[in-house]
N, C-alpha and C. Protein backbone atom coordinates (compact mmCIF):
# COMPACT_ATOMS: atom_id res chain seq x y z
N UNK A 1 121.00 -36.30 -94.41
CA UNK A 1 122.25 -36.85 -93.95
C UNK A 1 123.43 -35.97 -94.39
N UNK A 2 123.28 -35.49 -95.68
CA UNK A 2 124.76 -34.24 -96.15
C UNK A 2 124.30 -33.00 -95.43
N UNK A 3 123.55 -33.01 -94.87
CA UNK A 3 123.55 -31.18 -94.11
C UNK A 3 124.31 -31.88 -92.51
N UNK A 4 123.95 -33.13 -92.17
CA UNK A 4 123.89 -33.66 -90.66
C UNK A 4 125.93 -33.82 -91.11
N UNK A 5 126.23 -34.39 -92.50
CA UNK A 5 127.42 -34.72 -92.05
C UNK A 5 128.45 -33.63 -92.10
N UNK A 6 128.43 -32.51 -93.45
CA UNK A 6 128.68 -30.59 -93.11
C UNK A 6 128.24 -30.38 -92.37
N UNK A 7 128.06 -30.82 -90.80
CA UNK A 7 128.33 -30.53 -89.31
C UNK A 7 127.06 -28.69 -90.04
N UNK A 8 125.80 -29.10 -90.65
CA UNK A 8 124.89 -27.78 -91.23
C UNK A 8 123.69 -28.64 -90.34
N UNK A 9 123.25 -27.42 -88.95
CA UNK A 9 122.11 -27.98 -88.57
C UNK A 9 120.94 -27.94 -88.87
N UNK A 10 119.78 -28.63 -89.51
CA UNK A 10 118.43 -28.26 -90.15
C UNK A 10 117.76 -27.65 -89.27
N UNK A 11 116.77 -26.67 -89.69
CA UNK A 11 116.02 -25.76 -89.08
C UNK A 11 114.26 -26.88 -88.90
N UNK A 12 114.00 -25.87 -88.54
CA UNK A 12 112.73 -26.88 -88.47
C UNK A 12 112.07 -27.14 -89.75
N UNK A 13 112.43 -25.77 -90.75
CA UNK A 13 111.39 -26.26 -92.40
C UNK A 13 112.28 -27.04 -92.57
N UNK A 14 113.33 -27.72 -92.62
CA UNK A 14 114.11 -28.94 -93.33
C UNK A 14 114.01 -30.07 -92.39
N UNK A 15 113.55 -29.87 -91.55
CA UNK A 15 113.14 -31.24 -90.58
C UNK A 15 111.48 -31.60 -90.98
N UNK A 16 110.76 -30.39 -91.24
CA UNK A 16 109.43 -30.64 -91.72
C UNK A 16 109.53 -31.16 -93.04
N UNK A 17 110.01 -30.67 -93.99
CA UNK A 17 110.44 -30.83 -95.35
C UNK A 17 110.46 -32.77 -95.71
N UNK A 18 111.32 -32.88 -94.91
CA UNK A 18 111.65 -34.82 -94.99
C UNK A 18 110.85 -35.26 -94.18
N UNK A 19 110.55 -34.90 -93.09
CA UNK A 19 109.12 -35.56 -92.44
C UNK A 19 108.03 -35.84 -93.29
N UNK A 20 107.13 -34.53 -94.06
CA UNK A 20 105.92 -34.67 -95.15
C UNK A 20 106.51 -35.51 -96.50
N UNK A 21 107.16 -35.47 -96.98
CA UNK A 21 107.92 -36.34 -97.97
C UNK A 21 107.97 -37.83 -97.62
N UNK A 22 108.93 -38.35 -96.59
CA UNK A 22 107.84 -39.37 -96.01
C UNK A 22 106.74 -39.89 -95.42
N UNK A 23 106.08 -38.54 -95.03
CA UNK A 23 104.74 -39.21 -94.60
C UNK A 23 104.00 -39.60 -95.64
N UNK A 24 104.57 -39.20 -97.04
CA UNK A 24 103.09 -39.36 -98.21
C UNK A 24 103.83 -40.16 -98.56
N UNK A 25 105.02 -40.82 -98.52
CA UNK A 25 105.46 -41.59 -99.19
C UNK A 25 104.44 -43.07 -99.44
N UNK A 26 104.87 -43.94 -100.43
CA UNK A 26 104.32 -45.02 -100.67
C UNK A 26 105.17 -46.13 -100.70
N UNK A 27 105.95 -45.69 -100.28
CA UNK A 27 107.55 -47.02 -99.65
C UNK A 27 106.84 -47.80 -98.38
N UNK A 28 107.24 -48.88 -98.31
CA UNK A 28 107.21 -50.11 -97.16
C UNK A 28 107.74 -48.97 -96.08
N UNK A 29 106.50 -48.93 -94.99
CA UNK A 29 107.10 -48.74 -93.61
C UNK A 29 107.39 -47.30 -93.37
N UNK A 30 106.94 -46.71 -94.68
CA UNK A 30 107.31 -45.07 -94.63
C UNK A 30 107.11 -43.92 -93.22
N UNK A 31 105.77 -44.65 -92.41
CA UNK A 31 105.29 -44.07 -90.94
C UNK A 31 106.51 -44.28 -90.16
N UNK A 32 107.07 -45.26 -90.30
CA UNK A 32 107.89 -45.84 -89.41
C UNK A 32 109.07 -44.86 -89.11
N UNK A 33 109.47 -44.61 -90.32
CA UNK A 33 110.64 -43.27 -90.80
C UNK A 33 110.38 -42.38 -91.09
N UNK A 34 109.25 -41.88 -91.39
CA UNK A 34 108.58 -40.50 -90.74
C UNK A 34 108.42 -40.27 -89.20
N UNK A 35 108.32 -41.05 -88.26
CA UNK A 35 108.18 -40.90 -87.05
C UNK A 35 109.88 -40.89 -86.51
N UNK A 36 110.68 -41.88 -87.31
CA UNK A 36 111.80 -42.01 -86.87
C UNK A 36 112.45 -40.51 -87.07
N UNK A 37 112.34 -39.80 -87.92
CA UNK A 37 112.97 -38.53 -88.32
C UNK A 37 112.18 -37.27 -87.30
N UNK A 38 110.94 -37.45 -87.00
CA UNK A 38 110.69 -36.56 -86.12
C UNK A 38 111.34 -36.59 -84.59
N UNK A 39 111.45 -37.93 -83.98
CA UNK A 39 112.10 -38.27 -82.92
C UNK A 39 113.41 -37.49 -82.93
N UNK A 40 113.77 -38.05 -84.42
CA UNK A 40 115.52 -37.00 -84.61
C UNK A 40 115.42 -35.87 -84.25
N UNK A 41 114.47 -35.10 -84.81
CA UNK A 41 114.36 -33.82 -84.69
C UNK A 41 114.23 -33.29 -83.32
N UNK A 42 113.01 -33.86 -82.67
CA UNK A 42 113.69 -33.50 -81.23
C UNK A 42 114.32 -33.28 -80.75
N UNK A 43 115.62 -34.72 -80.81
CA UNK A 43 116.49 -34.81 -80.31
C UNK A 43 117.88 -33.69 -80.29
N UNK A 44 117.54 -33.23 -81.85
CA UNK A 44 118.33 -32.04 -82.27
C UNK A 44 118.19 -31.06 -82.43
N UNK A 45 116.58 -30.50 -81.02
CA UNK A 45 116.40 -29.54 -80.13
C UNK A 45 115.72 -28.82 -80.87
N UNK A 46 115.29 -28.80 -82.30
CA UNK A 46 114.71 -28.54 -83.05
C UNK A 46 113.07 -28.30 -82.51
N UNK A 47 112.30 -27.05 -82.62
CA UNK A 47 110.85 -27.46 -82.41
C UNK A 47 109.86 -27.47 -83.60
N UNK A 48 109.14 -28.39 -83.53
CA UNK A 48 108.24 -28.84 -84.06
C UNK A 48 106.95 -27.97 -84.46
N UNK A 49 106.43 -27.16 -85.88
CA UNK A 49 105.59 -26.56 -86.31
C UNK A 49 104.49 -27.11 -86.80
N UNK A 50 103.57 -26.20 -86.35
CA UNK A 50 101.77 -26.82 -87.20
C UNK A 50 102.07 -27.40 -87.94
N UNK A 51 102.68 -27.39 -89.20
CA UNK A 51 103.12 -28.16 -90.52
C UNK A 51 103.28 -29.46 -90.12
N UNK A 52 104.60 -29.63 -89.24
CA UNK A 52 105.33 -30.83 -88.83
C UNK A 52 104.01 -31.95 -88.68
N UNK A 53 103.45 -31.10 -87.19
CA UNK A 53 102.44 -32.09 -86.74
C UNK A 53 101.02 -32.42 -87.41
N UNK A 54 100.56 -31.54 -88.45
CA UNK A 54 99.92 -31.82 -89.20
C UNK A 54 100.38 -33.33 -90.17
N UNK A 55 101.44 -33.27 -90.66
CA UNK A 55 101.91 -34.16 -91.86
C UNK A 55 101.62 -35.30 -90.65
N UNK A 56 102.32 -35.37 -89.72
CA UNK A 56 102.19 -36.87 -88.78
C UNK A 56 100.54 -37.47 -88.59
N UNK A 57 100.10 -36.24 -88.25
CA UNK A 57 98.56 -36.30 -88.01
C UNK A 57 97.77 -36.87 -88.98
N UNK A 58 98.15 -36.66 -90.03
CA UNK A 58 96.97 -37.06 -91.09
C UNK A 58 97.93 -38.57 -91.34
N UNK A 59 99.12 -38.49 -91.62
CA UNK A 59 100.13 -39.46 -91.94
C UNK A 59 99.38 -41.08 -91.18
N UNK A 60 99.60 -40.61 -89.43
CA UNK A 60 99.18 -41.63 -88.85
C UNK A 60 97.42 -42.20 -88.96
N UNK A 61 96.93 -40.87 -88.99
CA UNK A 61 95.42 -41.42 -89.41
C UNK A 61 94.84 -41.94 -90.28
N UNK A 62 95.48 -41.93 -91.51
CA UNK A 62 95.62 -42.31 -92.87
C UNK A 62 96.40 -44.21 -93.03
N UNK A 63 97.04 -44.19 -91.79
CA UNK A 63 98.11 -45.08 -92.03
C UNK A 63 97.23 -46.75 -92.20
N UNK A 64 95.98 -46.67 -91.17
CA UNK A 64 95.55 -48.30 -91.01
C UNK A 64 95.91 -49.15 -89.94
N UNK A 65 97.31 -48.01 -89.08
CA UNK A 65 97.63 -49.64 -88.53
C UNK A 65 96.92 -49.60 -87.37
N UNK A 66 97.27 -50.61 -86.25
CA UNK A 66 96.61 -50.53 -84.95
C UNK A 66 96.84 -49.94 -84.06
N UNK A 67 97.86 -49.09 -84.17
CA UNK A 67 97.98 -48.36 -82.96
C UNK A 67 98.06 -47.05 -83.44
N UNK A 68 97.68 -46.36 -84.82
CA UNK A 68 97.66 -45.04 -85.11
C UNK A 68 96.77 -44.11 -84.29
N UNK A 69 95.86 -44.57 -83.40
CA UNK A 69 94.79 -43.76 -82.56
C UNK A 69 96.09 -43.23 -81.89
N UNK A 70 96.82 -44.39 -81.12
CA UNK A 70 97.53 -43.79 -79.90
C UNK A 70 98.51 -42.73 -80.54
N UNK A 71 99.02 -43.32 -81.99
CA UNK A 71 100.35 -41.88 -82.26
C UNK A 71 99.72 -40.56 -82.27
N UNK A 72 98.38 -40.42 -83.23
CA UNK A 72 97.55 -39.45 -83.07
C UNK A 72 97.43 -38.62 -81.87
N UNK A 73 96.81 -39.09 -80.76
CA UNK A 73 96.90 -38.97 -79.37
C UNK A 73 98.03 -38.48 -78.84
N UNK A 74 99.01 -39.09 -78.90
CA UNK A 74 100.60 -39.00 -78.68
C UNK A 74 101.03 -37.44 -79.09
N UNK A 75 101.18 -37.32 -80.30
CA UNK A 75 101.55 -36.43 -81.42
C UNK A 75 100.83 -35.27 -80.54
N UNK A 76 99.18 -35.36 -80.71
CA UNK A 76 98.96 -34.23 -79.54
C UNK A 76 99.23 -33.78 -78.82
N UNK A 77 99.39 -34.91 -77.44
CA UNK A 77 100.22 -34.83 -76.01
C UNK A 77 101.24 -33.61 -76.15
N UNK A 78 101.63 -33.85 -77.69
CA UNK A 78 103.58 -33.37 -77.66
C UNK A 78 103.36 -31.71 -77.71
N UNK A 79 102.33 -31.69 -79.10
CA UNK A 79 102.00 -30.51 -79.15
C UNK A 79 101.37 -29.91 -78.05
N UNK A 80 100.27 -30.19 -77.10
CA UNK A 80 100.27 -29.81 -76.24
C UNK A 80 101.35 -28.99 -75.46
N UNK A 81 101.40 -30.49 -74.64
CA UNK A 81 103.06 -29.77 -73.72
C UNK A 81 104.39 -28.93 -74.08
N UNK A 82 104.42 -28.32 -75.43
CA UNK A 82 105.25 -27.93 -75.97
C UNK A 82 104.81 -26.49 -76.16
N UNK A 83 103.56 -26.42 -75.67
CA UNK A 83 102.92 -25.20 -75.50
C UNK A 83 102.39 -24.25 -77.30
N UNK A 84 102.07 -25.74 -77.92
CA UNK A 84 101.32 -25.12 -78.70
C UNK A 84 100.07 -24.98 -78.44
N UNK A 85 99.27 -24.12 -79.13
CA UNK A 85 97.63 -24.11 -79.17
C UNK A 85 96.79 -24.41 -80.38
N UNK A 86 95.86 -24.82 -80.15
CA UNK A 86 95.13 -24.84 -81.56
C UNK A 86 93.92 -23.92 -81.46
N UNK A 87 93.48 -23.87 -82.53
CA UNK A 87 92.05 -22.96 -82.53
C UNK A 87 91.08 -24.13 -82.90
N UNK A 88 90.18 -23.51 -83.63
CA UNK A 88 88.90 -24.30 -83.82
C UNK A 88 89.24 -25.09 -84.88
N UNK A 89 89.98 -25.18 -85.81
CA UNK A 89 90.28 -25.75 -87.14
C UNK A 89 91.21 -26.58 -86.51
N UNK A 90 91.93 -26.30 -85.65
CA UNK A 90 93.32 -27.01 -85.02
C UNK A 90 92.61 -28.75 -84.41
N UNK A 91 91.67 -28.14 -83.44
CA UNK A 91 91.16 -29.66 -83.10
C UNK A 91 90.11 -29.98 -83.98
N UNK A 92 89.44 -29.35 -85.29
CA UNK A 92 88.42 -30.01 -86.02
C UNK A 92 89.46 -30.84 -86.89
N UNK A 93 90.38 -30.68 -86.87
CA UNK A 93 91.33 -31.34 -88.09
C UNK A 93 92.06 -32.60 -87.18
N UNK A 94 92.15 -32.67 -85.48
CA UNK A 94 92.59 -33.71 -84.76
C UNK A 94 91.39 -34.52 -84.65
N UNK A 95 90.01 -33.98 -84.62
CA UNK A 95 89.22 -34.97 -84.37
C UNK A 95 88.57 -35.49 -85.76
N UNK A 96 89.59 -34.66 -87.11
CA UNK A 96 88.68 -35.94 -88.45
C UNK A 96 90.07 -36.90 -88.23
N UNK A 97 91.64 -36.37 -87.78
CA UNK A 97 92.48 -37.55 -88.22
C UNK A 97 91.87 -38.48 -87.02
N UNK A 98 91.29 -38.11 -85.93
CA UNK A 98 90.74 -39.81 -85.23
C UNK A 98 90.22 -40.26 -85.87
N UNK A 99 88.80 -39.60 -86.26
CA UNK A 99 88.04 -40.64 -87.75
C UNK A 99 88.18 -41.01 -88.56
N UNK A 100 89.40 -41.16 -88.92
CA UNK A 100 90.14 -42.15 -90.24
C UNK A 100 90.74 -43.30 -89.54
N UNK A 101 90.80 -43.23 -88.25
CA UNK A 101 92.07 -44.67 -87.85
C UNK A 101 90.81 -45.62 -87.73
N UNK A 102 91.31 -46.97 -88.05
CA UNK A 102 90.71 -47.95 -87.89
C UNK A 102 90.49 -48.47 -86.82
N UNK A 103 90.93 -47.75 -85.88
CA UNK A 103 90.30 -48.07 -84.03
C UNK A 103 89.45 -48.37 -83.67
N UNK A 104 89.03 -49.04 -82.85
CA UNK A 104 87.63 -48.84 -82.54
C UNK A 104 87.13 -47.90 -81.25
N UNK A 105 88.04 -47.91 -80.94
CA UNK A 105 88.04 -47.05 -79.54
C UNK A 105 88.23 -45.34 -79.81
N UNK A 106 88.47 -45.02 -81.25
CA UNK A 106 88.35 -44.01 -81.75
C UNK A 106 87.41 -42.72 -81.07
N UNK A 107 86.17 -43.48 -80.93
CA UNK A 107 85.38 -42.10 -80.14
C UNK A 107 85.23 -42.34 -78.80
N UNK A 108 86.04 -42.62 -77.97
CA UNK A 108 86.62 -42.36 -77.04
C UNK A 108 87.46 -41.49 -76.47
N UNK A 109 88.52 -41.93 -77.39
CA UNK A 109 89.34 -40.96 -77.96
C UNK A 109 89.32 -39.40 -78.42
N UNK A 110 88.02 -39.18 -79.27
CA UNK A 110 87.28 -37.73 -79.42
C UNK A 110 86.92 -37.43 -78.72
N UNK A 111 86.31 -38.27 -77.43
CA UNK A 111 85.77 -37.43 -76.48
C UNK A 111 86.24 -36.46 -75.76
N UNK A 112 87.49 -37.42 -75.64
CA UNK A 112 88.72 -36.66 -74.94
C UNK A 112 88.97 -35.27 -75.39
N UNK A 113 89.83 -35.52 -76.43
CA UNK A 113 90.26 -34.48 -77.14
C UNK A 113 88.98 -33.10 -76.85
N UNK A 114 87.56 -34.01 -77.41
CA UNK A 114 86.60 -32.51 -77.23
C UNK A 114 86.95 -32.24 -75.94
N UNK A 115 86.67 -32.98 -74.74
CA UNK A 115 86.43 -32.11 -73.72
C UNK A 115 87.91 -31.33 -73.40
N UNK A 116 89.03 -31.65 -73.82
CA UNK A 116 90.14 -31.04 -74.05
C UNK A 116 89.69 -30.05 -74.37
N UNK A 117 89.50 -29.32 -75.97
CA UNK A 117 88.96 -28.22 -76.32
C UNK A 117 88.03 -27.84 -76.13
N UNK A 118 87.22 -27.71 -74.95
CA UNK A 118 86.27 -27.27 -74.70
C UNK A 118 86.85 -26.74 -73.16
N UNK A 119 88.01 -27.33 -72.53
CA UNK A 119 89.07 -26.42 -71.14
C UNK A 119 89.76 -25.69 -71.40
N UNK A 120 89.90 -25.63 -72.41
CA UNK A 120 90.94 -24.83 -73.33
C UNK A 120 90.01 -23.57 -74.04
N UNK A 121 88.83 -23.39 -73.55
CA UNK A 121 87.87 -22.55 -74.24
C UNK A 121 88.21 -21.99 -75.24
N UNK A 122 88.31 -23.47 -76.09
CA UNK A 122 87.91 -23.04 -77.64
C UNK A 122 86.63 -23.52 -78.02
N UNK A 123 86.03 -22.00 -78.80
CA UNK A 123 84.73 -22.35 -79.04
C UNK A 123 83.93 -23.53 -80.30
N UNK A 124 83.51 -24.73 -79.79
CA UNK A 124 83.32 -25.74 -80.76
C UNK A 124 82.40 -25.44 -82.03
N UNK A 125 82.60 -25.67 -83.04
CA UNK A 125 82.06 -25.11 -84.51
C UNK A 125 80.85 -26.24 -85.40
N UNK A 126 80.49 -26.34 -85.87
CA UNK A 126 79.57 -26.68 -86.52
C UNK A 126 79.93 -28.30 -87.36
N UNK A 127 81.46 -27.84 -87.84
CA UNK A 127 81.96 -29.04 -88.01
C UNK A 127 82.62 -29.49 -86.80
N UNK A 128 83.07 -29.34 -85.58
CA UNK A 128 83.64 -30.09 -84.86
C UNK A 128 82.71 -30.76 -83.86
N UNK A 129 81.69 -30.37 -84.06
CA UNK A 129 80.05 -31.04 -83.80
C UNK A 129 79.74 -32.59 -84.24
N UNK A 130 80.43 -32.05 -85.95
CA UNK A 130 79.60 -32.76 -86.86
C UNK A 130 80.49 -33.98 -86.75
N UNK A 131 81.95 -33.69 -86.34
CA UNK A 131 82.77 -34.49 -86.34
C UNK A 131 82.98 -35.47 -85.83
N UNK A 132 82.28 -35.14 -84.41
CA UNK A 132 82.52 -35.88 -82.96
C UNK A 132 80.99 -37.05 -83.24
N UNK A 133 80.28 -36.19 -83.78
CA UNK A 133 78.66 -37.22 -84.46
C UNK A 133 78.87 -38.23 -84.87
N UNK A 134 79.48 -37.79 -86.14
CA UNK A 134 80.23 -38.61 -86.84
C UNK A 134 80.72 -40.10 -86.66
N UNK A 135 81.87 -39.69 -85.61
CA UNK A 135 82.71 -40.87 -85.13
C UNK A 135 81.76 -41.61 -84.33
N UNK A 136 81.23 -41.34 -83.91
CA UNK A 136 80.48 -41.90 -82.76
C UNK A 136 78.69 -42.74 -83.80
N UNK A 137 78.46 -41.81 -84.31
CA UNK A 137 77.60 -42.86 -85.41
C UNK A 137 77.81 -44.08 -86.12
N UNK A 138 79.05 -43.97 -86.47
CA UNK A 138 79.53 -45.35 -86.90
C UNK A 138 80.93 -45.87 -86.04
N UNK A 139 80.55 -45.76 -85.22
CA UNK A 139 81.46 -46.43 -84.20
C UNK A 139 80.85 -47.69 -83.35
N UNK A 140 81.77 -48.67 -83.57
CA UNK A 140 81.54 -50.04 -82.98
C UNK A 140 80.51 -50.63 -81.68
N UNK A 141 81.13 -49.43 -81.01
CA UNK A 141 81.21 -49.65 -79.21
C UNK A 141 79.54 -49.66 -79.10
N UNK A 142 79.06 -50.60 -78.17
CA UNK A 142 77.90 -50.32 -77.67
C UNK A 142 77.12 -48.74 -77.99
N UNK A 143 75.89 -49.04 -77.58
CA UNK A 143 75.19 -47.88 -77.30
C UNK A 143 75.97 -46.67 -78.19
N UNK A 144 76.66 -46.77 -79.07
CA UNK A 144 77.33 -45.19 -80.15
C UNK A 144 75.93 -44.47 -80.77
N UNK A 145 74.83 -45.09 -81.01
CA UNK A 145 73.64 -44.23 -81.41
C UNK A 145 73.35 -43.34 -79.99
N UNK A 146 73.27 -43.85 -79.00
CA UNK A 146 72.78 -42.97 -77.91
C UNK A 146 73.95 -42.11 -77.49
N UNK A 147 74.85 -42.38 -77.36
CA UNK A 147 75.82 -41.45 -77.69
C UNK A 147 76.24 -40.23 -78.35
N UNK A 148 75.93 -40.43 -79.73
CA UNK A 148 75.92 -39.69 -80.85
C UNK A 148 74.35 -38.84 -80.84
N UNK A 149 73.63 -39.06 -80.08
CA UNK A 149 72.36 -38.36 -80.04
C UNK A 149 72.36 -37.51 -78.45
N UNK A 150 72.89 -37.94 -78.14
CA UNK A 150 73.76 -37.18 -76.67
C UNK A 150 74.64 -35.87 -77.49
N UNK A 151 75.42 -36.36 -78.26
CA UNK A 151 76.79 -35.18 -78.29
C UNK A 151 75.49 -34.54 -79.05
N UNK A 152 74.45 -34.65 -80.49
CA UNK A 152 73.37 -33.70 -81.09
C UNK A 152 72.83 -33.08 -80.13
N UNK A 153 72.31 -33.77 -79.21
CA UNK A 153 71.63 -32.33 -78.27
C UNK A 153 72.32 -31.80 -77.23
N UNK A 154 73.32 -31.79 -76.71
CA UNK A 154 74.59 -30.99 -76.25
C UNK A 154 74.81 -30.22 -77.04
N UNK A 155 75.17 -30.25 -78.54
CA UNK A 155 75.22 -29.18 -79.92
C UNK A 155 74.39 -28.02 -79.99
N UNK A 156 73.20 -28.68 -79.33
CA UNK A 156 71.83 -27.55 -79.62
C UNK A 156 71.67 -27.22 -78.44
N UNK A 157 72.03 -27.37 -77.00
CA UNK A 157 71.88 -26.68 -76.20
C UNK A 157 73.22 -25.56 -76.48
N UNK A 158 74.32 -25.75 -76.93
CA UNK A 158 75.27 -24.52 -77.14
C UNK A 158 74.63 -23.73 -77.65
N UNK A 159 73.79 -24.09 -78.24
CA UNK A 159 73.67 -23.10 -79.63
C UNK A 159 74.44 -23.21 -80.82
N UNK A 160 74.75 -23.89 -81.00
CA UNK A 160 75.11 -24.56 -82.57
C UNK A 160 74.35 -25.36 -83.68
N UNK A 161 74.42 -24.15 -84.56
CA UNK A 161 73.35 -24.40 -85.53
C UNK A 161 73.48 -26.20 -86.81
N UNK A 162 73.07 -26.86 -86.84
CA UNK A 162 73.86 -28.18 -87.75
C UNK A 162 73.36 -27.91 -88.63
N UNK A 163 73.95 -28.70 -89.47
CA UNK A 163 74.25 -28.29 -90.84
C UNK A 163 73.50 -29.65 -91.30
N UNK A 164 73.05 -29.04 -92.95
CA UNK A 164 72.77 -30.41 -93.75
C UNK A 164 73.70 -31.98 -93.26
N UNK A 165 75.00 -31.67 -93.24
CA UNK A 165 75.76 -33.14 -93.43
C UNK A 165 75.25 -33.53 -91.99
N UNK A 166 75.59 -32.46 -90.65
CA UNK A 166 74.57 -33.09 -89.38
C UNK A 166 73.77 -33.89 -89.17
N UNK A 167 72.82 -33.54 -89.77
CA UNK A 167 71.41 -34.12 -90.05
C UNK A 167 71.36 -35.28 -90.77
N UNK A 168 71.91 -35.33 -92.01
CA UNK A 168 72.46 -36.70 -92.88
C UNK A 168 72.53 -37.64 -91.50
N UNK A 169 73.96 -37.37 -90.69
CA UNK A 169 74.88 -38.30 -90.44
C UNK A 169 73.36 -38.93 -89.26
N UNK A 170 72.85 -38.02 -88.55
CA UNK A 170 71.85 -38.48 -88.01
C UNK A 170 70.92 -39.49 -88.37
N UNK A 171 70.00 -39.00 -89.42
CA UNK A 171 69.55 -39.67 -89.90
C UNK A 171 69.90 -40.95 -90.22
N UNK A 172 70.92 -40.75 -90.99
CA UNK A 172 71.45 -42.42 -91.52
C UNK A 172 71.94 -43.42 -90.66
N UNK A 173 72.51 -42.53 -89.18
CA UNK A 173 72.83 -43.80 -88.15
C UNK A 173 71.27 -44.21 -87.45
N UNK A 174 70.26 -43.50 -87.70
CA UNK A 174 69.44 -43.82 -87.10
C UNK A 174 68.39 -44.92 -88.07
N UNK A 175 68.87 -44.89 -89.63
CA UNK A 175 68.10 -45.43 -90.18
C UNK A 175 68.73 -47.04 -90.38
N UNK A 176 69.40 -47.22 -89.95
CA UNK A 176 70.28 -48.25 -89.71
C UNK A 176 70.40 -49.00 -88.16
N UNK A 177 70.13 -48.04 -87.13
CA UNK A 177 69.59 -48.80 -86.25
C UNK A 177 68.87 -49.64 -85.86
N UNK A 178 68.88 -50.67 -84.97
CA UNK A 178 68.42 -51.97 -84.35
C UNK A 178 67.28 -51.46 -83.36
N UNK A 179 67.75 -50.64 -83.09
CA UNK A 179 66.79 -49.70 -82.36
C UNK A 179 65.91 -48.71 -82.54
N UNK A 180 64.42 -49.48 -82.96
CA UNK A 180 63.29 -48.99 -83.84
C UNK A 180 62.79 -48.10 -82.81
N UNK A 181 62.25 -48.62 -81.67
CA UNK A 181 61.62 -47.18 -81.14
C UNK A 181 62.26 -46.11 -80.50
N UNK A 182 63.59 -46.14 -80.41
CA UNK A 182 64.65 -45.38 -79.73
C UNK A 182 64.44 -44.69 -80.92
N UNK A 183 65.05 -45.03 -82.28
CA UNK A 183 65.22 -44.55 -83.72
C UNK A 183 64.01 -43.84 -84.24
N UNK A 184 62.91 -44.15 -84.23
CA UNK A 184 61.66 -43.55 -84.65
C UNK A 184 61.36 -42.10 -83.61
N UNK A 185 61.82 -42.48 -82.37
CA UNK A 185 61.13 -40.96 -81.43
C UNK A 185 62.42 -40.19 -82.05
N UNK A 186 64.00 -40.34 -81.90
CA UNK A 186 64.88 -39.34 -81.96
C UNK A 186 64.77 -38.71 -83.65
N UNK A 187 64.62 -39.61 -84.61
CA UNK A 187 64.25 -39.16 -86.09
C UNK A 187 63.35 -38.12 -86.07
N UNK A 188 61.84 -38.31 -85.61
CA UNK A 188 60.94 -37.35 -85.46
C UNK A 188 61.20 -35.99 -84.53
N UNK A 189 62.20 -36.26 -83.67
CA UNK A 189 62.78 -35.16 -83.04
C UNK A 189 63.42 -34.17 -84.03
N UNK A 190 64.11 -34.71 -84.52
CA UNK A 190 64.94 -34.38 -85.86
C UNK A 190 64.50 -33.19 -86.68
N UNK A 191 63.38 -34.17 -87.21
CA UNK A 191 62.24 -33.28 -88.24
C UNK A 191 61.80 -32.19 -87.50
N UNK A 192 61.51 -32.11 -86.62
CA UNK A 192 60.51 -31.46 -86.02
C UNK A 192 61.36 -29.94 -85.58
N UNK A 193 63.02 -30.12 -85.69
CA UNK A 193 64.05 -28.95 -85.68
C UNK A 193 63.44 -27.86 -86.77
């Protein structure tokens, strides 16, 4: 507010600066005015850096509430159309902040985003594999085991090698399944990698 009222316009590190400061904050409603200050920033033509949208990103995924999928989502959109890009770390780090919101519609949501980065030919990595597994293993929605055993062998037809935690996440949604003989043939598939 003393740079805004010395008529001193903030650059984008001082618009990022109070954005991450409230996003970690632990004040009542802190998302609320972290989002409110980025809006500012817009408004005051200011553009928005990896930093910025990172702090929101994890901020909102972190947050709990019910509609953090969509700010997540949103927040993207922006970056998108604003003609940023991400690399491989860029959307492995959008598709863990989906897997923190309490959504349920969450891997839905990843799907998106993957097939986003995958038009955008960026090449998908081992964790952004593991990521999309992930969400979709312990995700609510119907049928998420057959799902999540869909996106594993899509993985291995790329040619993407999985990793120990891969295999974990496999395993354990499968050992938890309702679905014994679905679960018993894809497990033994597993092993048999």
């Amino acid at each position: 507010e003393a740079m805004l009222a010395a008529k001193v316009e903030p650059d984008t590190i001082s618009w990022t600066i109070l954005i991450s400061i409230w996003a970690r904050s632990s004040l009542p409603n802190h998302e609320l005015e972290a989002q409110a200050i980025f809006d500012r920033m817009l408004r005051y033509g200011s553009v928005p850096n990896a930093v910025t949208y990172t702090a929101l990103l994890t901020m909102w995924s972190n947050s709990g509430a019910k509609d953090a999928t969509k700010k997540v989502v949103s927040i993207f959109r922006h970056m998108t159309m604003t003609g940023q890009k991400l690399d491989t770390v860029g959307y492995s780090s959008l598709l863990s902040a989906l897997s923190r919101t309490s959504d349920p519609e969450a891997a839905l949501r990843a799907n998106e985003v993957f097939e986003q980065m995958l038009e955008a030919n960026v090449e998908p990595d081992t964790m952004s594999w593991t990521i999309l597994i992930s969400i979709w293993a312990s995700s609510p929605l119907p049928n998420h085991e057959l799902e999540a055993q869909a996106i594993f062998d899509r993985m291995l037809q790329y040619g993407t090698v999985p990793n120990a935690v891969t295999y974990t996440t496999m395993l354990k949604m499968w050992m938890y399944s309702k679905r014994f003989k679905i679960a018993q043939s894809n497990v033994l598939k597993i092993y048999d990698r």
